[in-house]
C-alpha atoms as a PDB file:
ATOM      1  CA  UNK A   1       3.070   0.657 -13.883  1.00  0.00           C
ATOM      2  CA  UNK A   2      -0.458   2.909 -13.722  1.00  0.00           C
ATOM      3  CA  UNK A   3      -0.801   5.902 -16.182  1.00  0.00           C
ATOM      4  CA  UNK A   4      -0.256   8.891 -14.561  1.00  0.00           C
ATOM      5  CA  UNK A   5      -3.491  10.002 -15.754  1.00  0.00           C
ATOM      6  CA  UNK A   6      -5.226   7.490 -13.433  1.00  0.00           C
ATOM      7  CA  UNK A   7      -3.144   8.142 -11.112  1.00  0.00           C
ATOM      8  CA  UNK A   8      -3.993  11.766 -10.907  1.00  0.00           C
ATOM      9  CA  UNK A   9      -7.510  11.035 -10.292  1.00  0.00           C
ATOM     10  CA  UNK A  10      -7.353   8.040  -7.922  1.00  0.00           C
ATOM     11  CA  UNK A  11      -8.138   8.390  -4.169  1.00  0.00           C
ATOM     12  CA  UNK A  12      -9.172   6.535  -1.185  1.00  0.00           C
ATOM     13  CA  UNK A  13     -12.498   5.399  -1.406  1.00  0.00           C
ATOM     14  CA  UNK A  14     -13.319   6.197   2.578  1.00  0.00           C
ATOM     15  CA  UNK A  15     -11.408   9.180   3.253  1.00  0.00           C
ATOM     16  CA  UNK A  16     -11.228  10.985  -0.552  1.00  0.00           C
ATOM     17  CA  UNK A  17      -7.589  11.687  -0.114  1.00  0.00           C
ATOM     18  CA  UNK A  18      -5.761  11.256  -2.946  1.00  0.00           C
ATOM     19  CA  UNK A  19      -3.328   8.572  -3.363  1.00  0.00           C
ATOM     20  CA  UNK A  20       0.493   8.319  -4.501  1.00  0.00           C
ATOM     21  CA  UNK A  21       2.459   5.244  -5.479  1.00  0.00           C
ATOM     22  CA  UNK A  22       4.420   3.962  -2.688  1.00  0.00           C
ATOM     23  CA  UNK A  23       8.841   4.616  -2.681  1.00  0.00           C
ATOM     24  CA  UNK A  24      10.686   1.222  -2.759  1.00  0.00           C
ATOM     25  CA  UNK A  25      11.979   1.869   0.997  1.00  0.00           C
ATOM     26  CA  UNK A  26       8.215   2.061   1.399  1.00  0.00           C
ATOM     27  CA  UNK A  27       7.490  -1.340  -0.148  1.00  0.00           C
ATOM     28  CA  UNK A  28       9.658  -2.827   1.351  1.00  0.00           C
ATOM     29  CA  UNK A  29       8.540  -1.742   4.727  1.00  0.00           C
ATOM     30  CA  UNK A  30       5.466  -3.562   3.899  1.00  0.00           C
ATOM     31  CA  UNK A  31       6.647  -6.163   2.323  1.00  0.00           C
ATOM     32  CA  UNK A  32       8.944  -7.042   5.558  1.00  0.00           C
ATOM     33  CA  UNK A  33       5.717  -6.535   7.803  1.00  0.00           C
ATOM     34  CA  UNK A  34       3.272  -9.014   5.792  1.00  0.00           C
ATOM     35  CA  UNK A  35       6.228 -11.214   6.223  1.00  0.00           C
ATOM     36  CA  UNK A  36       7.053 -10.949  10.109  1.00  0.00           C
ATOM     37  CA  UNK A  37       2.844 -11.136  10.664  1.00  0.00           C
ATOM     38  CA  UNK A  38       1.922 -15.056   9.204  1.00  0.00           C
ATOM     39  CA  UNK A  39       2.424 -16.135  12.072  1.00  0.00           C
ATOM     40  CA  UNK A  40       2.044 -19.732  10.634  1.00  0.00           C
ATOM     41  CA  UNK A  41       5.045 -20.346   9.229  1.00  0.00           C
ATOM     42  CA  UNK A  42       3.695 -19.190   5.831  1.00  0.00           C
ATOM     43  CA  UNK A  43       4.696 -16.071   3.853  1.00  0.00           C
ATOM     44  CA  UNK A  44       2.003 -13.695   2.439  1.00  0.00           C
ATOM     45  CA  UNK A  45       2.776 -12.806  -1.149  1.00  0.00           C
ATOM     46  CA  UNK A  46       4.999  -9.896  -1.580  1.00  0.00           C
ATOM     47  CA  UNK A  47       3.230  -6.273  -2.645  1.00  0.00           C
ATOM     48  CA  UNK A  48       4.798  -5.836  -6.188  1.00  0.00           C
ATOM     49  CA  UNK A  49       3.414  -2.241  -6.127  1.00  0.00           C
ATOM     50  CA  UNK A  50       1.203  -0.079  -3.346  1.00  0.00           C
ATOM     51  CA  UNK A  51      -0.373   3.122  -3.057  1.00  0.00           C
ATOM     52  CA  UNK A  52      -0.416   5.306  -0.147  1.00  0.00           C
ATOM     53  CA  UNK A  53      -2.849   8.328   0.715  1.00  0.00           C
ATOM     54  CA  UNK A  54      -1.327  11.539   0.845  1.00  0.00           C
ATOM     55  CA  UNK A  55      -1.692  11.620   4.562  1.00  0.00           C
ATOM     56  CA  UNK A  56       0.328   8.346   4.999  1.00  0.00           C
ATOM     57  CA  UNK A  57      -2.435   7.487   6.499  1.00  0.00           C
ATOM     58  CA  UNK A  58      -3.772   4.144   4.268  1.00  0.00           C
ATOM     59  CA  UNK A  59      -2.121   1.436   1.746  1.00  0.00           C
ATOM     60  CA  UNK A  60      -3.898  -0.408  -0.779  1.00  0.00           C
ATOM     61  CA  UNK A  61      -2.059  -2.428  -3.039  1.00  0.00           C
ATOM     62  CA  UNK A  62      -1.628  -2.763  -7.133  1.00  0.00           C
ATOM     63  CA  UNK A  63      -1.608  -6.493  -7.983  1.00  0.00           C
ATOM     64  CA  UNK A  64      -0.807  -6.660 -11.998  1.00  0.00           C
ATOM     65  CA  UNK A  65      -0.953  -3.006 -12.372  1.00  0.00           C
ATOM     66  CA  UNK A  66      -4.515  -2.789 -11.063  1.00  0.00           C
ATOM     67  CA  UNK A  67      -5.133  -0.953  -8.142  1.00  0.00           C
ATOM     68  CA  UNK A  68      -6.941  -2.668  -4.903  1.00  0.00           C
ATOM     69  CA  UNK A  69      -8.970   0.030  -3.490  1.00  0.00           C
ATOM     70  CA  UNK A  70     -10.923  -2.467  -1.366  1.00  0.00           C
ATOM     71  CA  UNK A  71     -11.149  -1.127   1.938  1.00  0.00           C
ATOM     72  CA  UNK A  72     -11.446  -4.651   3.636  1.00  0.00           C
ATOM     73  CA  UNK A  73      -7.611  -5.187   1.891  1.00  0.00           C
ATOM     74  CA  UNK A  74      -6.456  -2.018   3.217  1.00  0.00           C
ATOM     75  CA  UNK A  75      -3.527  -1.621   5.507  1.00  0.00           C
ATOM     76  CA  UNK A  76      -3.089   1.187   7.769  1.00  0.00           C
ATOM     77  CA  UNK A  77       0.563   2.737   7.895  1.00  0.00           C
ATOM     78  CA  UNK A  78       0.120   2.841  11.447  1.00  0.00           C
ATOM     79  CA  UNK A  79       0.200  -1.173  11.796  1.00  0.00           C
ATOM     80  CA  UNK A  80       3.815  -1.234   9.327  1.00  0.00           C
ATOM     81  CA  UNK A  81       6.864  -1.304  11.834  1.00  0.00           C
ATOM     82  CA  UNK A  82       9.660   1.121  10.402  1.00  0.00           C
ATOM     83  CA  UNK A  83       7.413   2.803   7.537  1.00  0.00           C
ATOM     84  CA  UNK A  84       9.851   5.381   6.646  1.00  0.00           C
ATOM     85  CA  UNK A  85       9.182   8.883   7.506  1.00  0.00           C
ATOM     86  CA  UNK A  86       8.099  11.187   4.347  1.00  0.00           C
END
């Protein structure tokens, strides 16, 4: 997964909060809500990983152990249905 090193010193790039990896009842949360949004029929890929700011606030995704701190792929927690509580 990331170093923990990296991890210590990544945050969001808008807010400056710093960011944790996400729990698998967390993932899974999102992964259920990517699914339930393509509305087309198709399925978005699944998040293999995610990161979460501190203040549950934002999710940005790791795809092949590299972290997506792109705000324009950003997800706000607000928009998951049933992200668990902390």
């Amino acid at each position: 997964m990331l170093n923990p090193q990296l991890l210590d010193i990544l945050c969001c790039p808008t807010s400056k909060v710093p960011l944790r990896l996400l729990r698998a009842d967390e993932l899974a949360a999102v992964n259920h809500a990517l699914a339930q949004q393509a509305g087309d029929g198709s399925t978005p890929p699944a998040w293999e990983a995610g990161l979460v700011t501190r203040d549950r606030r934002t999710l940005y995704r790791i795809d092949a152990g590299i972290p997506v701190l792109l705000v324009d792929a950003a997800l706000a927690v607000a928009d998951i249905a049933r992200f668990p509580e902390a």
